[in-house]
C-alpha atoms as a PDB file:
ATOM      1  CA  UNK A   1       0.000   0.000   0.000  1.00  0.00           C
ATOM      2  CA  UNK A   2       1.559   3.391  -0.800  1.00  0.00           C
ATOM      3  CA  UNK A   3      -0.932   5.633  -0.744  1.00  0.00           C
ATOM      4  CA  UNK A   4      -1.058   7.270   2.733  1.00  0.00           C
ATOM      5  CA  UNK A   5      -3.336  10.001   4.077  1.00  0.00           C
ATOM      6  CA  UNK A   6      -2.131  11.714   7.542  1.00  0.00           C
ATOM      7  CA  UNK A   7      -4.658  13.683   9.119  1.00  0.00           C
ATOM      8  CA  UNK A   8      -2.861  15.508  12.492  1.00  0.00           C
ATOM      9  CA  UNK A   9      -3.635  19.191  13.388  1.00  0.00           C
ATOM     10  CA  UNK A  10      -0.338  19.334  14.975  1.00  0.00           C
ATOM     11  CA  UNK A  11       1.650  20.353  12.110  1.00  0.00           C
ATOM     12  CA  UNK A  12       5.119  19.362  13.597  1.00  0.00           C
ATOM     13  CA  UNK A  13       3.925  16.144  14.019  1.00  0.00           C
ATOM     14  CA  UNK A  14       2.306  15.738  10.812  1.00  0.00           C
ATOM     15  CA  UNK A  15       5.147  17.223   9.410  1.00  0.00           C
ATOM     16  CA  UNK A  16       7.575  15.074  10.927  1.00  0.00           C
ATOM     17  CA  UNK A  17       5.602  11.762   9.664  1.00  0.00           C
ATOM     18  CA  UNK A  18       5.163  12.816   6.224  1.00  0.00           C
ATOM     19  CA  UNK A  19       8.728  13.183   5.549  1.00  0.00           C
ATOM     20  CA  UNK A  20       9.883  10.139   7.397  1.00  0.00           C
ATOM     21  CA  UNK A  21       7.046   8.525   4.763  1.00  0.00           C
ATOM     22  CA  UNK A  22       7.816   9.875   1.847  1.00  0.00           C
ATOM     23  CA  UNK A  23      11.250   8.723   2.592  1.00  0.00           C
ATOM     24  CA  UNK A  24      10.297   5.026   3.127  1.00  0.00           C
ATOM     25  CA  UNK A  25       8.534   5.377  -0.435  1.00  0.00           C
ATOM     26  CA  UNK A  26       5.078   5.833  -0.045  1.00  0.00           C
ATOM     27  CA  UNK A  27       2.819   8.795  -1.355  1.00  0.00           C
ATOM     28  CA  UNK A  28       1.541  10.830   0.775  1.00  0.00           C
ATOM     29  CA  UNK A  29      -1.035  13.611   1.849  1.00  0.00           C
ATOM     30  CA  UNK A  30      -2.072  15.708   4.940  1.00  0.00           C
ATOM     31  CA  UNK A  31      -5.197  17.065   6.144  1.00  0.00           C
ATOM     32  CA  UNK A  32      -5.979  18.921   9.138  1.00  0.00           C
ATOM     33  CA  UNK A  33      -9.164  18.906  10.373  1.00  0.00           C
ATOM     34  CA  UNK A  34     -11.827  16.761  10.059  1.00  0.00           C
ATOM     35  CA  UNK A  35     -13.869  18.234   7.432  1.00  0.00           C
ATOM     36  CA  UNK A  36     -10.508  18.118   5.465  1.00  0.00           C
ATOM     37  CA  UNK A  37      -9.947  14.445   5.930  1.00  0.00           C
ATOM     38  CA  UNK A  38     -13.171  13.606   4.798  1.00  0.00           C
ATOM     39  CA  UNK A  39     -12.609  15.601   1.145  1.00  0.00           C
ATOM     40  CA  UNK A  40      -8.677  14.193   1.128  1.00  0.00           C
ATOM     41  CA  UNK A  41     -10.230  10.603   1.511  1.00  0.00           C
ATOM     42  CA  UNK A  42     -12.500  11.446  -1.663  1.00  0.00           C
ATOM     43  CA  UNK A  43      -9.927  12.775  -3.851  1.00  0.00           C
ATOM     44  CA  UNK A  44      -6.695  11.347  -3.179  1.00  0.00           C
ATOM     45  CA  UNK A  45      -8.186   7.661  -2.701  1.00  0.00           C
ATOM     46  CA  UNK A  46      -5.817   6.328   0.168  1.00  0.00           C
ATOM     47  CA  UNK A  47      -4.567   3.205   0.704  1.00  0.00           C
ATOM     48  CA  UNK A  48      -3.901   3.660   4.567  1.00  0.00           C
ATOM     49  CA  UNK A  49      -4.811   6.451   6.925  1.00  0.00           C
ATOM     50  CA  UNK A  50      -3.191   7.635   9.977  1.00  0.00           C
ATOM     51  CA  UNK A  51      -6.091   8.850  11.760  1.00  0.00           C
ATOM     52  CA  UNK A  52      -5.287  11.568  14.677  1.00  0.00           C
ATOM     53  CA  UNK A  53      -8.997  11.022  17.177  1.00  0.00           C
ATOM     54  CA  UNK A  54      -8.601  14.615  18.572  1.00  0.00           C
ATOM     55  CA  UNK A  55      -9.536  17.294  15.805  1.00  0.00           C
ATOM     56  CA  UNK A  56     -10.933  20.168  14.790  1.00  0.00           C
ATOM     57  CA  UNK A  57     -14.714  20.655  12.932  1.00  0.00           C
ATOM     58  CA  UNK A  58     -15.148  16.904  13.502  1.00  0.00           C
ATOM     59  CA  UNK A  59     -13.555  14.394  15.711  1.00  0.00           C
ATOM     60  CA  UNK A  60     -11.653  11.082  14.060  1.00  0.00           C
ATOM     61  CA  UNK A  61     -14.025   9.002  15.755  1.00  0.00           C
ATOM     62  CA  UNK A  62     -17.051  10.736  13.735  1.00  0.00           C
ATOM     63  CA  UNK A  63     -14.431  10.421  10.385  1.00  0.00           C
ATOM     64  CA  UNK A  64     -13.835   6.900  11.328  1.00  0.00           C
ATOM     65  CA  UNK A  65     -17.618   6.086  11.452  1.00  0.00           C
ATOM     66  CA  UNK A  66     -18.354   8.171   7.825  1.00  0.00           C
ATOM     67  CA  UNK A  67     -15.675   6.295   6.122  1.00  0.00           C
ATOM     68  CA  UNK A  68     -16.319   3.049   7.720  1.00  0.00           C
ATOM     69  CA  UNK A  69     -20.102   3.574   5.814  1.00  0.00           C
ATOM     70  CA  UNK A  70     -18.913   2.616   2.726  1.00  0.00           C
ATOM     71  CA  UNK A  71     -14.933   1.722   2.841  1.00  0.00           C
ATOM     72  CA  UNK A  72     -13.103  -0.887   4.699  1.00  0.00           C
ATOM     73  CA  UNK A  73      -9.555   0.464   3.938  1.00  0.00           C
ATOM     74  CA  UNK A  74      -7.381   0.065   6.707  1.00  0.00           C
ATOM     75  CA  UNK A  75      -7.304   3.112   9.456  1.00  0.00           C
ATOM     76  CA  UNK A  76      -4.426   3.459  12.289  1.00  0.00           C
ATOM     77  CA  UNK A  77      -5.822   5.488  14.964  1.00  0.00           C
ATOM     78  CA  UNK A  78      -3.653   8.632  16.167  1.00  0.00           C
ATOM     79  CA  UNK A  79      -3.992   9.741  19.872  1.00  0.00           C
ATOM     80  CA  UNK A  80      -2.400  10.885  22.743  1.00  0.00           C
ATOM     81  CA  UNK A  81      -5.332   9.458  25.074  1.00  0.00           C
ATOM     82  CA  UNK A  82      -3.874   6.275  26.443  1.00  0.00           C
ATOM     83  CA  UNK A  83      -7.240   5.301  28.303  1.00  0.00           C
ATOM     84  CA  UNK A  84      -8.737   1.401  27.616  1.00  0.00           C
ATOM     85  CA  UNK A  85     -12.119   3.185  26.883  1.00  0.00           C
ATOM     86  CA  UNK A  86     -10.696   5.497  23.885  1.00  0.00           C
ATOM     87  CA  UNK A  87      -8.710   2.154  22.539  1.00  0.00           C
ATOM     88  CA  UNK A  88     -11.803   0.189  22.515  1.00  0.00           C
ATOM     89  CA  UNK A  89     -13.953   3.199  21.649  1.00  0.00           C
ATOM     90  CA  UNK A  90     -12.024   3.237  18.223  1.00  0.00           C
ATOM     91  CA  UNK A  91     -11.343  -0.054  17.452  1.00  0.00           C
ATOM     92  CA  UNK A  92     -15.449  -0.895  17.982  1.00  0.00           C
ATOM     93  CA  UNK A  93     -15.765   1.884  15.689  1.00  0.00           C
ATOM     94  CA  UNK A  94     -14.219   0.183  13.049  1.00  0.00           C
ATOM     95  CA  UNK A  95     -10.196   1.352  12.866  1.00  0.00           C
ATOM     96  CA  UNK A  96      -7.746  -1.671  12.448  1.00  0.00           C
ATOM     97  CA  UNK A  97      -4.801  -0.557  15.053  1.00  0.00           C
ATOM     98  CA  UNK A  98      -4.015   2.285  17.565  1.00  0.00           C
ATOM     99  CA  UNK A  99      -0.894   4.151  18.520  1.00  0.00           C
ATOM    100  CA  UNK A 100      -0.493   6.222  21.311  1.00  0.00           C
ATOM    101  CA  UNK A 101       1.997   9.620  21.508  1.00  0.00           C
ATOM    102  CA  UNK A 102       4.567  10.012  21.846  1.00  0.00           C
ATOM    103  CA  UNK A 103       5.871   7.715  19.722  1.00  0.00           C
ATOM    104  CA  UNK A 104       8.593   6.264  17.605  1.00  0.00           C
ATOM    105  CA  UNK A 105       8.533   6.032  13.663  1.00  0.00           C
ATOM    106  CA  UNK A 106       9.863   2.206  13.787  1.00  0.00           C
ATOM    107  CA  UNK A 107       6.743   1.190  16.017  1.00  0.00           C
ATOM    108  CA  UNK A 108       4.364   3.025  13.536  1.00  0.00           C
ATOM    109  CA  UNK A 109       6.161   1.608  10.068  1.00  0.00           C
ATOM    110  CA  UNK A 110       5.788  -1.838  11.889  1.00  0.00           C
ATOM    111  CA  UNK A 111       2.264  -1.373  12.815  1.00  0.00           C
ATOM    112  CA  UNK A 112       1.603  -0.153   9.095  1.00  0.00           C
ATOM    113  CA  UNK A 113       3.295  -3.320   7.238  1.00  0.00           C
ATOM    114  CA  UNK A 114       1.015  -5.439   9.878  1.00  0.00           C
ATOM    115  CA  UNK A 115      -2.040  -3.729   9.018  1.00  0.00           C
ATOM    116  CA  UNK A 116      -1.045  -4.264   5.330  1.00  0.00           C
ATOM    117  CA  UNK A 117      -0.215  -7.721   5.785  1.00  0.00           C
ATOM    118  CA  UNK A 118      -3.932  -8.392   7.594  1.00  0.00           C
ATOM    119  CA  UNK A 119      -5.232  -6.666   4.934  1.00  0.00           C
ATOM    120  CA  UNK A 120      -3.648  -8.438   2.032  1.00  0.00           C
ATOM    121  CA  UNK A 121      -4.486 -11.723   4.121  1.00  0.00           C
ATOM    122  CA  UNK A 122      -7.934 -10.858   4.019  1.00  0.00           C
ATOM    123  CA  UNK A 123      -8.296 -11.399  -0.037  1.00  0.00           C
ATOM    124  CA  UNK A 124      -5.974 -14.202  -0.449  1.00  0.00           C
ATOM    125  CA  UNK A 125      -8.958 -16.695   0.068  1.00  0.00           C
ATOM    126  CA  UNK A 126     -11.047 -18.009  -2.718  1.00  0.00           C
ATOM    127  CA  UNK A 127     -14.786 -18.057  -2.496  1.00  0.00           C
ATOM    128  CA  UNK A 128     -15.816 -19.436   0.684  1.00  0.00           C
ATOM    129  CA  UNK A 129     -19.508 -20.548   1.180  1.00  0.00           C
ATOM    130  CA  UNK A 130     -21.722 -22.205   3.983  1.00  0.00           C
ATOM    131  CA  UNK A 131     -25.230 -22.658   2.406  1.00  0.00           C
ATOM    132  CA  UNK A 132     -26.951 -19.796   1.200  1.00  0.00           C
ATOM    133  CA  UNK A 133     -24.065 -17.638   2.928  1.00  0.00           C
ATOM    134  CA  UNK A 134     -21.425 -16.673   0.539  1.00  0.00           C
ATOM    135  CA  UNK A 135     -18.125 -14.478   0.776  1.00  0.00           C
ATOM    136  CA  UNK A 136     -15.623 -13.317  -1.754  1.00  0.00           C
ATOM    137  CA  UNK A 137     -12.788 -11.783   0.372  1.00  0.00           C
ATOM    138  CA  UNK A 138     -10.852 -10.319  -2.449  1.00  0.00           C
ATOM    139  CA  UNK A 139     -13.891  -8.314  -3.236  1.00  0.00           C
ATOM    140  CA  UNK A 140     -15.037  -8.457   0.355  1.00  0.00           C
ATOM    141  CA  UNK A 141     -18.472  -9.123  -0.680  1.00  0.00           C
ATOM    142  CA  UNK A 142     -20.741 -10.986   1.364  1.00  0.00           C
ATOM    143  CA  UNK A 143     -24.000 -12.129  -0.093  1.00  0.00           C
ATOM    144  CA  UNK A 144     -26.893 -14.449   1.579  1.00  0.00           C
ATOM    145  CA  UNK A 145     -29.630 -15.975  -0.782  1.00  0.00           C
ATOM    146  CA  UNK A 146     -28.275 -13.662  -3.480  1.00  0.00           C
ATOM    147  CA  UNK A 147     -28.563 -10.800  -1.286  1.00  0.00           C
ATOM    148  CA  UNK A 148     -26.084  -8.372  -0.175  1.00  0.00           C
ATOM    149  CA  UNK A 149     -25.299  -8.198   3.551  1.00  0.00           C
ATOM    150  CA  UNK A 150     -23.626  -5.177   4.764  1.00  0.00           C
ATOM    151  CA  UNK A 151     -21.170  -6.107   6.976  1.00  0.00           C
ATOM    152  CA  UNK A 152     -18.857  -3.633   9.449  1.00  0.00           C
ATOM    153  CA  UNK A 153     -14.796  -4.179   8.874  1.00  0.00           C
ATOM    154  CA  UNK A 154     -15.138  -5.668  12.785  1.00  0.00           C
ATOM    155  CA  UNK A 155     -18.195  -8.138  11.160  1.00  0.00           C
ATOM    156  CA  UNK A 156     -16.339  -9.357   8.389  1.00  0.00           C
ATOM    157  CA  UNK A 157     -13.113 -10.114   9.735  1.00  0.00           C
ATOM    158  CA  UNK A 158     -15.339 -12.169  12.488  1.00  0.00           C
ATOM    159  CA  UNK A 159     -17.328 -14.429   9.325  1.00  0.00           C
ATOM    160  CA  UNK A 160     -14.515 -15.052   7.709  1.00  0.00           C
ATOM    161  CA  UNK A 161     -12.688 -16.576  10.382  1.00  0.00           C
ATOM    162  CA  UNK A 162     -16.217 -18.553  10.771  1.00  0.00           C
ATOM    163  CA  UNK A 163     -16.435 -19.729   7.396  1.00  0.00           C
ATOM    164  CA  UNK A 164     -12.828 -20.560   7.325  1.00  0.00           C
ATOM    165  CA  UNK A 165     -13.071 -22.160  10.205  1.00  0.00           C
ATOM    166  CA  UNK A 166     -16.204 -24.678  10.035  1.00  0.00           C
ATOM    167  CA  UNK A 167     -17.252 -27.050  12.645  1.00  0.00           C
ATOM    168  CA  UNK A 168     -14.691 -26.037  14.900  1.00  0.00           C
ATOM    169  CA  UNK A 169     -15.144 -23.956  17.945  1.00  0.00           C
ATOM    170  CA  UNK A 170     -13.281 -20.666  18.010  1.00  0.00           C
ATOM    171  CA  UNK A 171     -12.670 -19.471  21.676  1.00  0.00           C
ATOM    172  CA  UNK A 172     -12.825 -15.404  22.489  1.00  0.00           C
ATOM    173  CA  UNK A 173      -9.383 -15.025  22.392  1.00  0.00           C
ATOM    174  CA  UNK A 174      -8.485 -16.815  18.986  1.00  0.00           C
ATOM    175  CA  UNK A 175     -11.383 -14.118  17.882  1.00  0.00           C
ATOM    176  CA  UNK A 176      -9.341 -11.041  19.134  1.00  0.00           C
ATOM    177  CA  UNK A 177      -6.042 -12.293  18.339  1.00  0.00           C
ATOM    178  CA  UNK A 178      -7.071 -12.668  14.468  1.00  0.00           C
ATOM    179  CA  UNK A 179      -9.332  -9.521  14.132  1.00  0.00           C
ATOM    180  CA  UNK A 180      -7.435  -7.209  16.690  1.00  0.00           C
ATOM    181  CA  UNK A 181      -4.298  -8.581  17.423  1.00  0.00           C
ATOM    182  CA  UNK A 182      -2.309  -9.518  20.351  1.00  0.00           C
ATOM    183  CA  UNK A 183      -1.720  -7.618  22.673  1.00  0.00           C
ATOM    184  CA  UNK A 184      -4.747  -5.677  22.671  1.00  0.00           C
ATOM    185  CA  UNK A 185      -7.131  -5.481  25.062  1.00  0.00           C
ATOM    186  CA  UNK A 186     -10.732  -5.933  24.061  1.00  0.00           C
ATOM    187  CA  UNK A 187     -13.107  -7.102  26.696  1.00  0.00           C
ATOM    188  CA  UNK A 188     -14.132 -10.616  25.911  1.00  0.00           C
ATOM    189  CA  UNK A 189     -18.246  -9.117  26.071  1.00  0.00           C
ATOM    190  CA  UNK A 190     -17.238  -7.402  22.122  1.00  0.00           C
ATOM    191  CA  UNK A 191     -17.066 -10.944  20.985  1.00  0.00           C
ATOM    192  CA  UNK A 192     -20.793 -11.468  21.868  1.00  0.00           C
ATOM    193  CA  UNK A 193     -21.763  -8.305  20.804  1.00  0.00           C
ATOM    194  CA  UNK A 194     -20.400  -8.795  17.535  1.00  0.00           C
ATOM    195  CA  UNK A 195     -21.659 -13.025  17.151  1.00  0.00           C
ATOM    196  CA  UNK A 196     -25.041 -10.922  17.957  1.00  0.00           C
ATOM    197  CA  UNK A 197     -24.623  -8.180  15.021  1.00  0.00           C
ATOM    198  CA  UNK A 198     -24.053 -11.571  12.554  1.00  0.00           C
ATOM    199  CA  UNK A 199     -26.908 -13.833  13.911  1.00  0.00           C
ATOM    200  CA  UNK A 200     -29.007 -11.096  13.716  1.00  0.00           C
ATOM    201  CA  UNK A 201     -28.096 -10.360   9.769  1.00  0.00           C
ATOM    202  CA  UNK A 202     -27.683 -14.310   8.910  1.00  0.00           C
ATOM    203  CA  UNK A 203     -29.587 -16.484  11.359  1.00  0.00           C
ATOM    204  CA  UNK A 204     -32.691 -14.321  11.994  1.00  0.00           C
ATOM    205  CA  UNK A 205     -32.937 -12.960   8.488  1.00  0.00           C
ATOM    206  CA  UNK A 206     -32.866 -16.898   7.160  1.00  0.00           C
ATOM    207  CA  UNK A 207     -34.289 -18.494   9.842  1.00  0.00           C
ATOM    208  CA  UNK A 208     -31.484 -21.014   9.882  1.00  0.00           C
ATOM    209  CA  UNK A 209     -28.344 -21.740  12.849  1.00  0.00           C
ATOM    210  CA  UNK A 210     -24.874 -20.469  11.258  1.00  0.00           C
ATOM    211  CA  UNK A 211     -23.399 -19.520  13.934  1.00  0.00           C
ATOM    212  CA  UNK A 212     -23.594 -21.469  17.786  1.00  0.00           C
ATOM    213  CA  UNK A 213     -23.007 -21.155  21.239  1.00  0.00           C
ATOM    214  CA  UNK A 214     -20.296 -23.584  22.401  1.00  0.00           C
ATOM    215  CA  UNK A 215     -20.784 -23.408  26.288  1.00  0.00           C
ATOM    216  CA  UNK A 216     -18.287 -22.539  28.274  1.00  0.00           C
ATOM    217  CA  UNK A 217     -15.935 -22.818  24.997  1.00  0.00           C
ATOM    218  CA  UNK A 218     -16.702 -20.206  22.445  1.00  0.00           C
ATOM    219  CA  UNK A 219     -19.024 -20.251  19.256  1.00  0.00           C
ATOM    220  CA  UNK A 220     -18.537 -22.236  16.178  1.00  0.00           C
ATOM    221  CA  UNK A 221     -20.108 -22.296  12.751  1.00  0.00           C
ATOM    222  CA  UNK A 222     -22.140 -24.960  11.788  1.00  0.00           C
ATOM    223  CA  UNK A 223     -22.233 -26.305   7.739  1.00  0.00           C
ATOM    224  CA  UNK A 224     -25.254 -28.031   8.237  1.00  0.00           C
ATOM    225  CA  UNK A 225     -28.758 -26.907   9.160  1.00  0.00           C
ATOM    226  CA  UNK A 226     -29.737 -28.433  11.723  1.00  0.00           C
ATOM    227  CA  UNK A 227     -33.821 -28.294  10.045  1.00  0.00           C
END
């Protein structure tokens, strides 16, 4: 990915970043405020953005949210909040990884190539399909009886690692791990919510069991109905 859009109101920092980037190689832009990111995101077309959560005219969170409407490119939040509830707050919101300030340009060039690599990963897979329920990751479009399901980032990460995973129970922490990270902390309770946001678009819209409860284990997909 080369394209990169920085959005920091601090200019020294966004400064700083942009020329350590465009040394590495990869094209980028800045914007400043909110509003700004939004029309930079339109007309430059990123590839990766480096999202600051504290700006002017509208916060990150709110740009996260617009862009996460109709884009899943990959999003690094920006902040110098190092609270669990502004972490989670973004990353429920839709952004792939956090950094905190200050910090060093290694850790961010590392968290960018794993970003990229998670997103390359996530259209290496060929069609994968569980009845009606279909996927095309290099696309990322998800389809059930024909239909097109709109799915979060957060959402799809979760069904793919169900439908690549059939019949076998995935525990909580194999879930953050593979759609977070390690070393993140995500409260176990965002699993559920999410396993809720996909029964309710797959199971109650079809009337069929895709995705179960495992007890005391996790939740596994199921390839059968069990009709």
């Amino acid at each position: 990915m080369s394209r990169v859009l920085i959005v920091e109101d601090d200019r020294g920092i966004s400064d700083f970043v942009k020329l350590e980037l465009d040394h590495e190689g990869y094209e980028t832009q800045t914007a400043f405020t909110g509003r700004e990111a939004l029309e930079k995101y339109e007309s430059f077309d990123p590839e990766l953005i480096l999202l600051d959560v504290m700006l002017p005219e509208l916060s990150g969170l709110e740009v996260l949210r617009r862009i996460r409407k109709d884009s899943l490119v990959p999003i690094i939040l920006v902040t110098a909040r190092a609270e669990t509830y502004d972490r989670v707050n973004g990353l429920d919101a839709g952004a792939d990884d956090y950094i905190t300030k200050p910090f060093q340009i290694e850790e961010l060039l590392a968290r960018m190539r794993a970003v990229t690599r998670r997103f390359t990963n996530e259209g290496s897979s060929s069609v994968l399909k569980n009845r009606e329920l279909e996927m095309v990751p290099e696309s990322m479009k998800v389809t059930l009886k024909d239909e097109i399901l709109n799915l979060s980032k957060t959402e799809f990460l979760m069904l793919k690692l169900f439908l690549e995973n059939q019949d076998q129970v995935l525990n909580r922490d194999f879930l953050i791990d593979n759609i977070w990270g390690k070393n993140h902390f995500i409260d176990e309770n965002t699993i559920d919510v999410y396993v809720g946001y996909l029964r309710s678009k797959i199971d109650n819209s079809c009337k069929e069991e895709y995705i179960k409860t495992v007890r005391g284990a996790g939740f596994m997909m199921v390839s059968k109905s069990s009709k």
